[in-house]
PDB file of N, CA and C in Angstrom:
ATOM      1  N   UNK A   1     160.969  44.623  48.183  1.00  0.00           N
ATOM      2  CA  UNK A   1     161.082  43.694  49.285  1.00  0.00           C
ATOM      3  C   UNK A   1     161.191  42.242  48.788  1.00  0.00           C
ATOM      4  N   UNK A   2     160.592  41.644  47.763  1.00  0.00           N
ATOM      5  CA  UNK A   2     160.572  40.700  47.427  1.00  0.00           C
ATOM      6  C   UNK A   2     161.911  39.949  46.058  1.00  0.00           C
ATOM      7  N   UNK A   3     162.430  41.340  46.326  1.00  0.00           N
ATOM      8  CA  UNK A   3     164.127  40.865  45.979  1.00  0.00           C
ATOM      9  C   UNK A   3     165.009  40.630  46.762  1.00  0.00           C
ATOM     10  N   UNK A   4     164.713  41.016  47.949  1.00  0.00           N
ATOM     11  CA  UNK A   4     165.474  41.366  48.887  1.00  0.00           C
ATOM     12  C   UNK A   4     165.271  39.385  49.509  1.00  0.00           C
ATOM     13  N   UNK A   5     163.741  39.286  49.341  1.00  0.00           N
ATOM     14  CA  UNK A   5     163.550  37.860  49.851  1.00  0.00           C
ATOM     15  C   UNK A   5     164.237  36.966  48.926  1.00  0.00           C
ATOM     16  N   UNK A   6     164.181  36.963  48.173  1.00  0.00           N
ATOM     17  CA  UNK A   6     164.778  36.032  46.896  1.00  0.00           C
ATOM     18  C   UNK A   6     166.277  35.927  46.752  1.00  0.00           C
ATOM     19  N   UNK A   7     167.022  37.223  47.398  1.00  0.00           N
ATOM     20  CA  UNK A   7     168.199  36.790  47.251  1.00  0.00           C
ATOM     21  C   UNK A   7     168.575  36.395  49.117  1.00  0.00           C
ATOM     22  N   UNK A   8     168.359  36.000  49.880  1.00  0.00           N
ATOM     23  CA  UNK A   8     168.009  35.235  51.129  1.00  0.00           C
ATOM     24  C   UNK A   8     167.409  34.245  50.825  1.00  0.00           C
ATOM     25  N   UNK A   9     166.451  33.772  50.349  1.00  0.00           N
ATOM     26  CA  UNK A   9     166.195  31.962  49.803  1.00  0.00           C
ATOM     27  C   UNK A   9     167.017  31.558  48.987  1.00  0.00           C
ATOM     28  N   UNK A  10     168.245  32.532  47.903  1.00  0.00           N
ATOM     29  CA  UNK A  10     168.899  32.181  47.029  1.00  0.00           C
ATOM     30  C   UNK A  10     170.725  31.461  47.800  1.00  0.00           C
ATOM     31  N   UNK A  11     170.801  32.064  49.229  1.00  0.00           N
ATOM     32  CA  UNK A  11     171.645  31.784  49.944  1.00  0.00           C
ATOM     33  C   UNK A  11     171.279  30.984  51.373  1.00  0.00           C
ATOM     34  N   UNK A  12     169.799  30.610  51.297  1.00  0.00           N
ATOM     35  CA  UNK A  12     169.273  29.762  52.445  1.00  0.00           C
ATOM     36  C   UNK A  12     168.214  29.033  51.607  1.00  0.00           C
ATOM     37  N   UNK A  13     168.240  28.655  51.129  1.00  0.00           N
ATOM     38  CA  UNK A  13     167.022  27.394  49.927  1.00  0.00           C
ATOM     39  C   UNK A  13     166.199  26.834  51.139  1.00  0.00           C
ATOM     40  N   UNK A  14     166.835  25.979  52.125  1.00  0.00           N
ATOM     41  CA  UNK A  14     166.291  25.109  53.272  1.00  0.00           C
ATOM     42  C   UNK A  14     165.159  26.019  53.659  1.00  0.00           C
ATOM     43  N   UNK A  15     165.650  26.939  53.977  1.00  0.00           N
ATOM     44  CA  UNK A  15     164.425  27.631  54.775  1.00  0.00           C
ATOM     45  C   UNK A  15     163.236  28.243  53.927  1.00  0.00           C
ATOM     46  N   UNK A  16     163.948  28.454  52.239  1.00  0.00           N
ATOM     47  CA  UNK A  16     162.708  28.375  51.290  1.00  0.00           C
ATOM     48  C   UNK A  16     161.792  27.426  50.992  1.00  0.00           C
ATOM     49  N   UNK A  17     162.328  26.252  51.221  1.00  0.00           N
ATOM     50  CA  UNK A  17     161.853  24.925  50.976  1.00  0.00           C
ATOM     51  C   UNK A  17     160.701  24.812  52.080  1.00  0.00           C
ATOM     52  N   UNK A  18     160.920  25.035  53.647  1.00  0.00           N
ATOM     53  CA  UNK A  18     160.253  24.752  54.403  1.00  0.00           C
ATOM     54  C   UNK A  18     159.054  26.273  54.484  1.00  0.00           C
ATOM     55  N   UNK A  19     159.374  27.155  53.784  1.00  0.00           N
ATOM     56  CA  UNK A  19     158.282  28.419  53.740  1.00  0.00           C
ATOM     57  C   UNK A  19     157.317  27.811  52.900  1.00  0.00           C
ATOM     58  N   UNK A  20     157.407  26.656  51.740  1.00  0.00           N
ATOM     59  CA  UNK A  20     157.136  26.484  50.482  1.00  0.00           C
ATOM     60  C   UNK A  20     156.332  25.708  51.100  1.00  0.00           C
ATOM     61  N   UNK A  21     156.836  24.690  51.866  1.00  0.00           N
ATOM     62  CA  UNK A  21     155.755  23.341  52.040  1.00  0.00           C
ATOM     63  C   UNK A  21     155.018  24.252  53.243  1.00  0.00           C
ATOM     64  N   UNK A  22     155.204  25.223  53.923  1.00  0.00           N
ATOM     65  CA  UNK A  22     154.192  26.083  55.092  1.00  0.00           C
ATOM     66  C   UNK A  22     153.087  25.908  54.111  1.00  0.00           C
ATOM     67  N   UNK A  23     153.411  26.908  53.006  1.00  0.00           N
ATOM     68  CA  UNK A  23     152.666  27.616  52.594  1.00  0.00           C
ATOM     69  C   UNK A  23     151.470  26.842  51.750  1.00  0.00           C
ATOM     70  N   UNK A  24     151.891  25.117  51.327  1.00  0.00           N
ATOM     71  CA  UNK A  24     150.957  24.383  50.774  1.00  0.00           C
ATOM     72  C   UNK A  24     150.185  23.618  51.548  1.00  0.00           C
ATOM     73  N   UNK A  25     150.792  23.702  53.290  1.00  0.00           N
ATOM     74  CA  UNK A  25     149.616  22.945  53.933  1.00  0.00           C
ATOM     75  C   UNK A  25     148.293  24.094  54.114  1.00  0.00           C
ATOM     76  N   UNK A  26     148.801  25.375  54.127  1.00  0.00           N
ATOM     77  CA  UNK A  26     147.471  25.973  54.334  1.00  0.00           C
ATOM     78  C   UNK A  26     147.181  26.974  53.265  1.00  0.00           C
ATOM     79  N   UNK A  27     147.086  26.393  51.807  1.00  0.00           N
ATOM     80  CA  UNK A  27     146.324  26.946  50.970  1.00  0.00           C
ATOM     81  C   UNK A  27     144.999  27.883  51.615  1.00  0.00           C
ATOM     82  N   UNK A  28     144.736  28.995  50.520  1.00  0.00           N
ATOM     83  CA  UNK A  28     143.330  29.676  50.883  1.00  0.00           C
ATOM     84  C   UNK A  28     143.120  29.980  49.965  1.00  0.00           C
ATOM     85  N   UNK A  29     141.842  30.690  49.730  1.00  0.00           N
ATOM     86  CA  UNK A  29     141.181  31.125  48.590  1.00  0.00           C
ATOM     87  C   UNK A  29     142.051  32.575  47.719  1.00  0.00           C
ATOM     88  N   UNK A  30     142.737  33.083  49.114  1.00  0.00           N
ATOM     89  CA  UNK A  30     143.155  34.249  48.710  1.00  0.00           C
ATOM     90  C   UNK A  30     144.543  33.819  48.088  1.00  0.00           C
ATOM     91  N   UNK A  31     145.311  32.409  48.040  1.00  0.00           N
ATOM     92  CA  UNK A  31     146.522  32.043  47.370  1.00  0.00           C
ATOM     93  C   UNK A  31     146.243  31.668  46.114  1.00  0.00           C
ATOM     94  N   UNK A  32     144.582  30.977  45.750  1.00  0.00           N
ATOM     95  CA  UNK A  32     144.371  30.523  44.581  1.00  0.00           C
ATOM     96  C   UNK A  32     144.082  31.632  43.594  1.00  0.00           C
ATOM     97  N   UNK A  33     143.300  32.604  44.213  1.00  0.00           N
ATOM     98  CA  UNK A  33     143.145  33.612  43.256  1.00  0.00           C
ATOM     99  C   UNK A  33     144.505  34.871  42.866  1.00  0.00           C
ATOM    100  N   UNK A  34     145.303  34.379  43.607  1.00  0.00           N
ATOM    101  CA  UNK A  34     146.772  35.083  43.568  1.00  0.00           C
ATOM    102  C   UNK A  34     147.139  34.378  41.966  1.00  0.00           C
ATOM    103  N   UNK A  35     147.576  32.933  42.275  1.00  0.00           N
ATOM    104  CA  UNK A  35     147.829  32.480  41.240  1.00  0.00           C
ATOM    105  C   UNK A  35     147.231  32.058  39.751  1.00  0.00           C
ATOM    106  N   UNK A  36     145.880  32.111  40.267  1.00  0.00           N
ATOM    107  CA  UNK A  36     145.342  32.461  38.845  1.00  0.00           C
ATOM    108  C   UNK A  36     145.486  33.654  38.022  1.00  0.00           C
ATOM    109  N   UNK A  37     145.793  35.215  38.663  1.00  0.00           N
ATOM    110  CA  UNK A  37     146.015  36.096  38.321  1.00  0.00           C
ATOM    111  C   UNK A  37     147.301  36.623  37.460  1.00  0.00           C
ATOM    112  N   UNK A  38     148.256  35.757  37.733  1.00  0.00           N
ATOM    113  CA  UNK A  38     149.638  35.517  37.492  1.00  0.00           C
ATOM    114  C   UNK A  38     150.129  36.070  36.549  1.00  0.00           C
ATOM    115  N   UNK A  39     149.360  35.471  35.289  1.00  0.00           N
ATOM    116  CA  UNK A  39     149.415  36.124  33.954  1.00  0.00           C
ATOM    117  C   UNK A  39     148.945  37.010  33.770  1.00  0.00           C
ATOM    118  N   UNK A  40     148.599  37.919  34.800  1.00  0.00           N
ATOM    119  CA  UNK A  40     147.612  39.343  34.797  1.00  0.00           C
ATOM    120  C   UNK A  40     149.231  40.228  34.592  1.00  0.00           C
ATOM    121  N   UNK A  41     150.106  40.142  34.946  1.00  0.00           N
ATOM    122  CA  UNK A  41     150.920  40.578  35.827  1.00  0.00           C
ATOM    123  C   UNK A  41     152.237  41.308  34.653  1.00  0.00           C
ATOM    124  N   UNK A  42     152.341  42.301  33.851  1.00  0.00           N
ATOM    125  CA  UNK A  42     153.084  42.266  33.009  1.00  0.00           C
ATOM    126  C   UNK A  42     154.648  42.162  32.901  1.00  0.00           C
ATOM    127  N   UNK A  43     155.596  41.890  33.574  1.00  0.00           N
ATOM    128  CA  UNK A  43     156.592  41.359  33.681  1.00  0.00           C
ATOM    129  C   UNK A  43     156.196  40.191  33.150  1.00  0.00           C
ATOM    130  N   UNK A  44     155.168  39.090  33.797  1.00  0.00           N
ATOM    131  CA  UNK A  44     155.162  37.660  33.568  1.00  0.00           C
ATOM    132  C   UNK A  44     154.425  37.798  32.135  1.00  0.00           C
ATOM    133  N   UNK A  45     153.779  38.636  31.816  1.00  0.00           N
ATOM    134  CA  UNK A  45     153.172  38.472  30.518  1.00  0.00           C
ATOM    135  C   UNK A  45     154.485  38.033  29.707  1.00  0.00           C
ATOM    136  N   UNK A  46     155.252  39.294  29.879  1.00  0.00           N
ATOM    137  CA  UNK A  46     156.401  39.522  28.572  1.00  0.00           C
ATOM    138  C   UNK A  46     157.766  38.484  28.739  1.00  0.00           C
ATOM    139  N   UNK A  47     158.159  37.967  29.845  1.00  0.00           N
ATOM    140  CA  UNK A  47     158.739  36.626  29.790  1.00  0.00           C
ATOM    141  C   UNK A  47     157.922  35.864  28.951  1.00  0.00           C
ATOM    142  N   UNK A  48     156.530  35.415  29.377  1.00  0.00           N
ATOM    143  CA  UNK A  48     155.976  34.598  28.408  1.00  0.00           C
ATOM    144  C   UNK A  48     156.091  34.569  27.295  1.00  0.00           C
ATOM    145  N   UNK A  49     156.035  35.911  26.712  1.00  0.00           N
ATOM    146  CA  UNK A  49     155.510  35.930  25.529  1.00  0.00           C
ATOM    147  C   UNK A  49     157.190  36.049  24.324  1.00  0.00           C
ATOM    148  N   UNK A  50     157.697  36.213  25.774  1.00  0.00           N
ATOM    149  CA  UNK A  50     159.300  36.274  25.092  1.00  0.00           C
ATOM    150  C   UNK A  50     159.843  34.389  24.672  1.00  0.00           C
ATOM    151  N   UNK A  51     159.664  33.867  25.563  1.00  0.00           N
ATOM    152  CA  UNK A  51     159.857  32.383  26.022  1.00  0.00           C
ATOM    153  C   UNK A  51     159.162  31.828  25.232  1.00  0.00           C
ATOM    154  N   UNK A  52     157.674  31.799  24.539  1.00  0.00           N
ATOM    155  CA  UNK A  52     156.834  31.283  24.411  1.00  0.00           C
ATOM    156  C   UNK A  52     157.266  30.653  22.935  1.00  0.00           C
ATOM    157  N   UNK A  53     156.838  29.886  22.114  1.00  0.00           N
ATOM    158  CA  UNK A  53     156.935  29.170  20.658  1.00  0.00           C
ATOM    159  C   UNK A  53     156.044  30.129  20.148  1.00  0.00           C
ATOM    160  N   UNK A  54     156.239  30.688  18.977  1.00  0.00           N
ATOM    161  CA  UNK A  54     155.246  31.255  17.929  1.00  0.00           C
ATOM    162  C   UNK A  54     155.070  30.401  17.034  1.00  0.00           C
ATOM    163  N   UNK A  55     153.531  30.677  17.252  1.00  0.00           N
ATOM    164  CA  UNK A  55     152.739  29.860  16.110  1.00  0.00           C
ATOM    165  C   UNK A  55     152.104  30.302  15.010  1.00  0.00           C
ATOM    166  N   UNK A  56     152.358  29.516  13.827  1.00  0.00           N
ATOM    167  CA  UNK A  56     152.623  30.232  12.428  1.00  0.00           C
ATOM    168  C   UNK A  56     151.061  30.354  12.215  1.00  0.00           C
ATOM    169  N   UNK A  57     150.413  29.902  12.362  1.00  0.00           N
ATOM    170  CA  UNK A  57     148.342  29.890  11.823  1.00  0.00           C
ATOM    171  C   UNK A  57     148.008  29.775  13.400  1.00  0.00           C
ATOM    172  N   UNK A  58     146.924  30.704  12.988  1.00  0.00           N
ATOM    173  CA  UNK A  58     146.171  30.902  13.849  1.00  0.00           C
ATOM    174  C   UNK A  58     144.470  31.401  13.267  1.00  0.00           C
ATOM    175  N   UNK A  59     143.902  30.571  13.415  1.00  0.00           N
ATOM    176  CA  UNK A  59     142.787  31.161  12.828  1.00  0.00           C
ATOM    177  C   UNK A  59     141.418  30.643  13.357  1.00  0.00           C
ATOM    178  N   UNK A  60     140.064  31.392  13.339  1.00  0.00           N
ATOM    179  CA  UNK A  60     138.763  31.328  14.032  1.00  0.00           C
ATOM    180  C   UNK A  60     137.945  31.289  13.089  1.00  0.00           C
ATOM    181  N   UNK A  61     137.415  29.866  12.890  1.00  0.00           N
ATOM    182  CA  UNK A  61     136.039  29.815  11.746  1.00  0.00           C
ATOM    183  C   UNK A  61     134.826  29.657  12.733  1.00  0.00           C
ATOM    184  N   UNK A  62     133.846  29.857  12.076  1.00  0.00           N
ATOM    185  CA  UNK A  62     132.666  29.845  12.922  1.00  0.00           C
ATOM    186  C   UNK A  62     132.081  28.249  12.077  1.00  0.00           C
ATOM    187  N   UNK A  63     131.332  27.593  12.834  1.00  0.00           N
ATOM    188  CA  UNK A  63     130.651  26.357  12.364  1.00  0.00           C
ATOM    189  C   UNK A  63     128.842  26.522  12.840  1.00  0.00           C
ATOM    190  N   UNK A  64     128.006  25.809  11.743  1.00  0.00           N
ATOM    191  CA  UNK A  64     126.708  26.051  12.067  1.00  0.00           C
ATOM    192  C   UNK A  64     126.044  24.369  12.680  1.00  0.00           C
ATOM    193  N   UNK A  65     126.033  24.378  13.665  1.00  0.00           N
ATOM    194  CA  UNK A  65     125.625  22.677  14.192  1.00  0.00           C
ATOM    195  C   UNK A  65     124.308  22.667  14.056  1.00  0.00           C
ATOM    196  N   UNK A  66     123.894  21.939  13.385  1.00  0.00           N
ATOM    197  CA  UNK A  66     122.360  21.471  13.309  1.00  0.00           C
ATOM    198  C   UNK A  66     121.919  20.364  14.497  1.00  0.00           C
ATOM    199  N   UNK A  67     121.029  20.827  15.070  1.00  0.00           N
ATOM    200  CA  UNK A  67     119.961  19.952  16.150  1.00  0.00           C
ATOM    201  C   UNK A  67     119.727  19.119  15.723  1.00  0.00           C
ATOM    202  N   UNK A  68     119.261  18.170  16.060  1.00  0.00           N
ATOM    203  CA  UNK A  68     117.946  17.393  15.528  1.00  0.00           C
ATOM    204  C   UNK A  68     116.232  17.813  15.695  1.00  0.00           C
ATOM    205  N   UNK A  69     115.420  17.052  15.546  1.00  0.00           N
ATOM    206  CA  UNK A  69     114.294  17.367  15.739  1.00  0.00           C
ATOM    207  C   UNK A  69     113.800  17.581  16.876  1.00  0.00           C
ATOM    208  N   UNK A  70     112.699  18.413  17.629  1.00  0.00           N
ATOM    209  CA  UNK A  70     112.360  18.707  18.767  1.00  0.00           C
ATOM    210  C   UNK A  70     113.515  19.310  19.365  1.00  0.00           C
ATOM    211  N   UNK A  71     114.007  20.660  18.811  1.00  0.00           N
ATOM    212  CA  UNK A  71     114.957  20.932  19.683  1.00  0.00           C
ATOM    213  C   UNK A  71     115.142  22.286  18.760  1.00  0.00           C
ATOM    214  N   UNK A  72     114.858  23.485  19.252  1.00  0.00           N
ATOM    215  CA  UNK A  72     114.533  24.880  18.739  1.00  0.00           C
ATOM    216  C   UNK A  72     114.926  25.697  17.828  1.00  0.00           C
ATOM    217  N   UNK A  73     116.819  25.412  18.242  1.00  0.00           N
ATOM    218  CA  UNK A  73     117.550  26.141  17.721  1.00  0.00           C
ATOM    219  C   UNK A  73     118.939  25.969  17.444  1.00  0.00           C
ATOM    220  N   UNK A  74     119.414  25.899  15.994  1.00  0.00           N
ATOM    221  CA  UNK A  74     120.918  25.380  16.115  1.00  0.00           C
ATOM    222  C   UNK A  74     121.617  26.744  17.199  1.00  0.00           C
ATOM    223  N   UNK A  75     123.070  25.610  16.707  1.00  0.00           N
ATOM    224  CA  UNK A  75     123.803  26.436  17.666  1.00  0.00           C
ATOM    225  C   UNK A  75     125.523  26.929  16.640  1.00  0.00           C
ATOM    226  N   UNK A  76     125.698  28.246  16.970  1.00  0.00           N
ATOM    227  CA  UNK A  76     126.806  28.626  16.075  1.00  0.00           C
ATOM    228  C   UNK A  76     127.988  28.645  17.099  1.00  0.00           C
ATOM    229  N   UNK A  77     128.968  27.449  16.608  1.00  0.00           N
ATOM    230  CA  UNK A  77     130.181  27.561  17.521  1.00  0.00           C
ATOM    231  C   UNK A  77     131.519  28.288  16.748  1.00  0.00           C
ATOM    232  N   UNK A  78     132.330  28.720  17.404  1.00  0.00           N
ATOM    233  CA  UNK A  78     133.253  29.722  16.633  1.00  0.00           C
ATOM    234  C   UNK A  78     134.541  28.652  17.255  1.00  0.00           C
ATOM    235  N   UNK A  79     135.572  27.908  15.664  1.00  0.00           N
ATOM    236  CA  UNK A  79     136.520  27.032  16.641  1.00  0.00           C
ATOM    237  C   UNK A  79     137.500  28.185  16.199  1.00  0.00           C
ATOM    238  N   UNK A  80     138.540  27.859  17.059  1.00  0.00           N
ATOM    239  CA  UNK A  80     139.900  28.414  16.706  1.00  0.00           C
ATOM    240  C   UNK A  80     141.543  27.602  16.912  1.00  0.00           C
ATOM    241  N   UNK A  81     141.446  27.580  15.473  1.00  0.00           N
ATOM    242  CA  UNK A  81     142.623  26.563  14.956  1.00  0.00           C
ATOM    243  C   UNK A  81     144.029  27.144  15.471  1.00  0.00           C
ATOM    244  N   UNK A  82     145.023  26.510  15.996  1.00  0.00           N
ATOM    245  CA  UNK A  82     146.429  27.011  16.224  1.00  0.00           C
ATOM    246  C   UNK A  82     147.066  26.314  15.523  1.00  0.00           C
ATOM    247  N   UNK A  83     147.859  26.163  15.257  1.00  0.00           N
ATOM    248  CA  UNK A  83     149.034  25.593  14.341  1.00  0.00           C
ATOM    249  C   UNK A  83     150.349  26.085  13.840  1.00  0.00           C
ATOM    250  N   UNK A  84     151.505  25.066  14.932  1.00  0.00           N
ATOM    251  CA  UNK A  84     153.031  25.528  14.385  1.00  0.00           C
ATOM    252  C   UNK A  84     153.306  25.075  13.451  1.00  0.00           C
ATOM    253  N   UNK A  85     153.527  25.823  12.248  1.00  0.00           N
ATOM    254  CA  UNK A  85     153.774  25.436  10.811  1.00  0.00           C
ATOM    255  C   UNK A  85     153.839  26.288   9.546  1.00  0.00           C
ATOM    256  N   UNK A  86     153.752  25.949   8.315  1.00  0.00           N
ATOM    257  CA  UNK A  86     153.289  26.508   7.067  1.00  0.00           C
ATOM    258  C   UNK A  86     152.187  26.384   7.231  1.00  0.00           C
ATOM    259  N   UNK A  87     151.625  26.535   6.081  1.00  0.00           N
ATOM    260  CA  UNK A  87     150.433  26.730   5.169  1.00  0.00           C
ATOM    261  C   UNK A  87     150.493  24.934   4.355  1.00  0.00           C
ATOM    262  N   UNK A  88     151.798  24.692   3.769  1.00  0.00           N
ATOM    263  CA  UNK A  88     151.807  23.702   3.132  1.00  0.00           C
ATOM    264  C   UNK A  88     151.483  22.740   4.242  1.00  0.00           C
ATOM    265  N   UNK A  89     152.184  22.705   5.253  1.00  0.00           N
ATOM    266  CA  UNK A  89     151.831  21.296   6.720  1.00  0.00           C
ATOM    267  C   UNK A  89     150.630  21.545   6.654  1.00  0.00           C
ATOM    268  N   UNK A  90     150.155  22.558   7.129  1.00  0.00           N
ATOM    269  CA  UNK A  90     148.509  22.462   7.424  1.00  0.00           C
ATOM    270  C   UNK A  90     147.950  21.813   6.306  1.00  0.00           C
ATOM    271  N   UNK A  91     147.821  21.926   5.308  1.00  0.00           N
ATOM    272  CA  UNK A  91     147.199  21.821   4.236  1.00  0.00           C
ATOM    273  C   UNK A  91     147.434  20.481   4.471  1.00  0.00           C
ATOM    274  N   UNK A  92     148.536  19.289   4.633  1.00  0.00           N
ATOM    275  CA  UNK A  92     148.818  18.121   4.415  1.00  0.00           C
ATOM    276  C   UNK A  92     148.352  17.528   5.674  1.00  0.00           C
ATOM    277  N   UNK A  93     148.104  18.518   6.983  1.00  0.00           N
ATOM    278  CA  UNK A  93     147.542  17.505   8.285  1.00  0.00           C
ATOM    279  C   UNK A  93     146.590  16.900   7.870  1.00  0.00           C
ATOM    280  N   UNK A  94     146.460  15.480   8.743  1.00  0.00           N
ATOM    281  CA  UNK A  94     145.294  14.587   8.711  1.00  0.00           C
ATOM    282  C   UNK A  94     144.834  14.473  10.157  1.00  0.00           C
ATOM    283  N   UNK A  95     145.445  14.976  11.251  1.00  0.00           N
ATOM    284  CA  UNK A  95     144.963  14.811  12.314  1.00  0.00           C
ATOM    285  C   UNK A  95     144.747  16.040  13.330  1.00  0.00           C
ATOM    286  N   UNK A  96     144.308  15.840  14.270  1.00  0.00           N
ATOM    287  CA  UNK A  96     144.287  17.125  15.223  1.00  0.00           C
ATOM    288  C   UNK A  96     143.606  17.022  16.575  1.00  0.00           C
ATOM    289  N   UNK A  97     143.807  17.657  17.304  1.00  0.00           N
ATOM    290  CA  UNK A  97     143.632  17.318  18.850  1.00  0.00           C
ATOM    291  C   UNK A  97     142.661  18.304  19.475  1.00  0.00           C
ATOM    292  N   UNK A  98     141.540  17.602  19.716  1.00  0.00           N
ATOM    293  CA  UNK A  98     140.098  18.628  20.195  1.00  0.00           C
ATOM    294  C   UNK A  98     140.247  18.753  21.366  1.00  0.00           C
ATOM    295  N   UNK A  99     140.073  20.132  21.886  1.00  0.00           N
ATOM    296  CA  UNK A  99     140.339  20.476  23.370  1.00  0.00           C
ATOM    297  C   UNK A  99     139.096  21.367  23.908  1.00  0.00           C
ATOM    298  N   UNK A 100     138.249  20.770  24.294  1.00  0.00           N
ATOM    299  CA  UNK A 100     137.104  21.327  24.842  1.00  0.00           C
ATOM    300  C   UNK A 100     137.159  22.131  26.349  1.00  0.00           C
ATOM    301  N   UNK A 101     137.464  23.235  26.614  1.00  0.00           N
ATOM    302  CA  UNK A 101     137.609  23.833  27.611  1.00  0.00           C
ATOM    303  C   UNK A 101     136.656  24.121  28.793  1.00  0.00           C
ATOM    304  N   UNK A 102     136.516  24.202  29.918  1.00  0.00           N
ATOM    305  CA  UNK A 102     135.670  23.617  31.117  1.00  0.00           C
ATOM    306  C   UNK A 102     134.948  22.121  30.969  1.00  0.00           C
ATOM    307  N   UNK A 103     133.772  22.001  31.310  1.00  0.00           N
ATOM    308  CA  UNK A 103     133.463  20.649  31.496  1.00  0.00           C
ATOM    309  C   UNK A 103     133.432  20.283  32.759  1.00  0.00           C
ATOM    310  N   UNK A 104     133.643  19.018  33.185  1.00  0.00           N
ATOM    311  CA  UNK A 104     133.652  18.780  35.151  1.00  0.00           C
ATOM    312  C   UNK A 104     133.773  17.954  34.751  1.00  0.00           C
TER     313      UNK A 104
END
């Protein structure tokens, strides 16, 4: 069915356009968790992963952070490095971009 829709928005856009903006004045919970799921979805996996840049290093060290005093217990964080490249680039980077994931 949803080819059938696609090639009807593909010969009426206008009326896709105006389904599109429907559909963003009344977001719901049940559209957000649609689209978070997205990549659940294996068609869209394998475009992705078809589309996607491969990256030459990839690798997960673990690090041991020491506390300071009054404070129980270090903490073991596990980073994981990506990098499009050799071995030789890596070796010669001087910089890199920390991306701390959640937060508020």
């Amino acid at each position: 069915m949803s080819t059938v829709f696609s090639i009807y928005y593909l010969f009426f856009p206008r009326r896709a356009l105006e389904k599109n903006n429907m559909m963003l004045k009344t977001i719901t919970p049940v559209h957000m968790r649609r689209s978070w799921e997205k990549m659940l979805h294996p068609v869209i996996r394998l475009m992705t992963w078809i589309n996607a840049p491969k990256l030459g290093i990839r690798r997960e060290i673990q690090v041991q952070l020491e506390k300071g005093k009054g404070y129980h217990s270090d903490a073991t964080v596990i980073l994981t490095i990506f990098f499009k490249g050799t071995e030789e680039e890596f070796a010669r980077a001087d910089s890199f971009i920390l991306d701390i994931p959640g937060g508020g």
